[in-house]
C-alpha atoms as a PDB file:
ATOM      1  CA  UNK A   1     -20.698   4.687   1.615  1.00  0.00           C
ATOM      2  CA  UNK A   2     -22.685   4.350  -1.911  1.00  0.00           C
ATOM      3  CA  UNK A   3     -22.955   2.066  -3.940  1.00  0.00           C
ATOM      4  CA  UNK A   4     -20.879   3.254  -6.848  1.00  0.00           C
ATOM      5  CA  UNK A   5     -18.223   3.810  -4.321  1.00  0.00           C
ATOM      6  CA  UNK A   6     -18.504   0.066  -2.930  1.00  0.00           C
ATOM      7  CA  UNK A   7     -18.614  -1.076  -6.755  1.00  0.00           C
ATOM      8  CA  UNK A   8     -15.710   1.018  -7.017  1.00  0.00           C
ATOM      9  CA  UNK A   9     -13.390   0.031  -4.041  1.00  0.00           C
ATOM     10  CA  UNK A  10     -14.123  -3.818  -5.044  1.00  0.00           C
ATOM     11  CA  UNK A  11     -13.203  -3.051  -8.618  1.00  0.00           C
ATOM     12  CA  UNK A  12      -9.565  -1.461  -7.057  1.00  0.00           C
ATOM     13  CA  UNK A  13      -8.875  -4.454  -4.842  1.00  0.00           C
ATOM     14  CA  UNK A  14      -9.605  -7.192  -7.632  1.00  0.00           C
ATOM     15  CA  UNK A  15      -7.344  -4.936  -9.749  1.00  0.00           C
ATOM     16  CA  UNK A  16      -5.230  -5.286  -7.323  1.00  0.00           C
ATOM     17  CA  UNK A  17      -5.065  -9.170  -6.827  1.00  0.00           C
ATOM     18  CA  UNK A  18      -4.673  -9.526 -10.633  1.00  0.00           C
ATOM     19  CA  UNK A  19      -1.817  -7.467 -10.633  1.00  0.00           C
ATOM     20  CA  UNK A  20      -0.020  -8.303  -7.567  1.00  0.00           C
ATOM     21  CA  UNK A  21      -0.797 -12.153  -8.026  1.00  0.00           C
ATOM     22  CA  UNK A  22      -2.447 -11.799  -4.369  1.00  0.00           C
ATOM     23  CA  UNK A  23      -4.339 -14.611  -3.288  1.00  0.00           C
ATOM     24  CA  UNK A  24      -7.261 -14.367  -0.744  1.00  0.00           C
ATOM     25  CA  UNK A  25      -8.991 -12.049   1.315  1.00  0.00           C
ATOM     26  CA  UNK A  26      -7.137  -8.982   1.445  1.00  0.00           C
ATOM     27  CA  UNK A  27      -6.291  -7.708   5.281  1.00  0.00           C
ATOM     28  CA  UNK A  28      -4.482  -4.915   7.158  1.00  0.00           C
ATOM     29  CA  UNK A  29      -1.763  -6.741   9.384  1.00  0.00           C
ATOM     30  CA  UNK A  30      -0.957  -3.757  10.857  1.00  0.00           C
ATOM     31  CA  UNK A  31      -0.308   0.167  10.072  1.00  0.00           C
ATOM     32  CA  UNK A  32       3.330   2.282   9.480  1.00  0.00           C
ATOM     33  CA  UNK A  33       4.339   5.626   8.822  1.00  0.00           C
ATOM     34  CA  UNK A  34       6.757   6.669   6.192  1.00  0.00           C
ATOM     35  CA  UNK A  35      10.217   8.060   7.877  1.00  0.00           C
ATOM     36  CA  UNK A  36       9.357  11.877   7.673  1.00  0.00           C
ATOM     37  CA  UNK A  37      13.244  11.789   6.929  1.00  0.00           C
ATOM     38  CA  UNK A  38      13.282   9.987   3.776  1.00  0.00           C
ATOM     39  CA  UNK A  39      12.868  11.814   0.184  1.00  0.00           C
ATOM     40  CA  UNK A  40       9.248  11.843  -1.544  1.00  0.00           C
ATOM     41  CA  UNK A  41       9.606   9.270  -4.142  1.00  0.00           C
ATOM     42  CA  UNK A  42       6.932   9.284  -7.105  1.00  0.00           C
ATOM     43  CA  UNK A  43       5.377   5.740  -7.892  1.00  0.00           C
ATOM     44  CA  UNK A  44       6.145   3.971 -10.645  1.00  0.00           C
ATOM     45  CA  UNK A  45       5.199   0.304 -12.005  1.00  0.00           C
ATOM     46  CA  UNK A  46       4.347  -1.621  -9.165  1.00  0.00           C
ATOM     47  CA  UNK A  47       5.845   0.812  -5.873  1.00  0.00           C
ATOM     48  CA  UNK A  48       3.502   3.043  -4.266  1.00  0.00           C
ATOM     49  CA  UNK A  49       4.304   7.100  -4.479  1.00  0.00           C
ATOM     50  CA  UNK A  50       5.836   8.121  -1.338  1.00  0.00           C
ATOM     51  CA  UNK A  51       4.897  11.334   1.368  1.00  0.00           C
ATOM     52  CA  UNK A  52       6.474  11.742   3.852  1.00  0.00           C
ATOM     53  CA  UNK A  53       4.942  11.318   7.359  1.00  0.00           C
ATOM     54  CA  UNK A  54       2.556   9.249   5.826  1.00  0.00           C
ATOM     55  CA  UNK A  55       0.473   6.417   7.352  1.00  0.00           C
ATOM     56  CA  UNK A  56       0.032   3.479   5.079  1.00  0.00           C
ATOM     57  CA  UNK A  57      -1.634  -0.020   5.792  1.00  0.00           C
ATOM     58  CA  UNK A  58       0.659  -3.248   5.426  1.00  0.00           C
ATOM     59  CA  UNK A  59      -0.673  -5.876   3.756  1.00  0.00           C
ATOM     60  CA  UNK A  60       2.469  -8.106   2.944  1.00  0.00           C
ATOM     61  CA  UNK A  61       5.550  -8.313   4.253  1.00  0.00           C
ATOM     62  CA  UNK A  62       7.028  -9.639   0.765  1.00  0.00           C
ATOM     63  CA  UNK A  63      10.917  -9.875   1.589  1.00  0.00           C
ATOM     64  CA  UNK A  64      13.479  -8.142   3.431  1.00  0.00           C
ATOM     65  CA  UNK A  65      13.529  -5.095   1.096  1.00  0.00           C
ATOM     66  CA  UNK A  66       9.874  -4.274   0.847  1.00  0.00           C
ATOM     67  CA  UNK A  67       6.449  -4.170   2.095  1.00  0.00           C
ATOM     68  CA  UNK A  68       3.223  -4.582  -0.166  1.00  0.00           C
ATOM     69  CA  UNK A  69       1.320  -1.492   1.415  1.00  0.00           C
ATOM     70  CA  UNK A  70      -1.995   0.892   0.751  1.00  0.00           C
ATOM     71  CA  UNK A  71      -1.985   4.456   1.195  1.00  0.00           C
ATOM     72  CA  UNK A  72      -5.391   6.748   1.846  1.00  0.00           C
ATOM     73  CA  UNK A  73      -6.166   6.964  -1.602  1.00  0.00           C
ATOM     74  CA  UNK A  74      -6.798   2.718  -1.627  1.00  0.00           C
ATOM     75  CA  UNK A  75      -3.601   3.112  -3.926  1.00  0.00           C
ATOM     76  CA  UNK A  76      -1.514  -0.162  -3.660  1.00  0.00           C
ATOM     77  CA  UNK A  77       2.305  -0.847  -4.977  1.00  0.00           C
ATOM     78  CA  UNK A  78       5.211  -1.925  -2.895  1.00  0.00           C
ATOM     79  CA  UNK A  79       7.560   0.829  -0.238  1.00  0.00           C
ATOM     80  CA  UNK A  80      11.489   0.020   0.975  1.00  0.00           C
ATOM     81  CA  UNK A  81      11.448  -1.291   4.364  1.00  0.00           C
ATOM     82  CA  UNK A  82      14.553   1.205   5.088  1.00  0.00           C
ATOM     83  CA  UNK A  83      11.679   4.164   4.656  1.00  0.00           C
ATOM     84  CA  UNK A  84       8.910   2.457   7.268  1.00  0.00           C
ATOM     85  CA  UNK A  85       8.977   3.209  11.078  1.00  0.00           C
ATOM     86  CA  UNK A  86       6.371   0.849  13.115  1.00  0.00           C
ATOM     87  CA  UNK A  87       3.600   3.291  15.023  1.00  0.00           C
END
């Protein structure tokens, strides 16, 4: 990896913490796949754009409705637990 692309990644993930309010290091708990069932929802605001099949990284379990994730692209926003199968 560059530099401009490490620069670049750390500029995402404070983004990230300002927007989110997350406090702290930020860390992969653990890895689910989008239900290749459910409909492809485009992101909006603060939930992440949805593919189906896909494999995101969790990084909160917020509440009972939804999961503060990060896709492939280092994209982060929030996806319905109803959508995520564990892998």
């Amino acid at each position: 990896m560059t530099l401009k692309e490490c620069k670049k990644e750390e500029k995402m993930d404070r983004e990230f913490q300002k927007k989110f309010k997350f406090e702290g290091s930020i860390r992969v708990l653990t890895q689910m796949m989008v239900d290749p069932a459910a409909t492809e929802k485009r992101g909006g605001a603060k939930n992440l754009p949805l593919r189906r099949g896909e494999i995101l990284d969790v990084i909160q379990f917020t509440n009972q409705e939804q999961i503060l994730c990060r896709n492939s692209q280092r994209r982060y926003g929030y996806v319905p637990r109803a959508v995520m199968l564990p892998l």
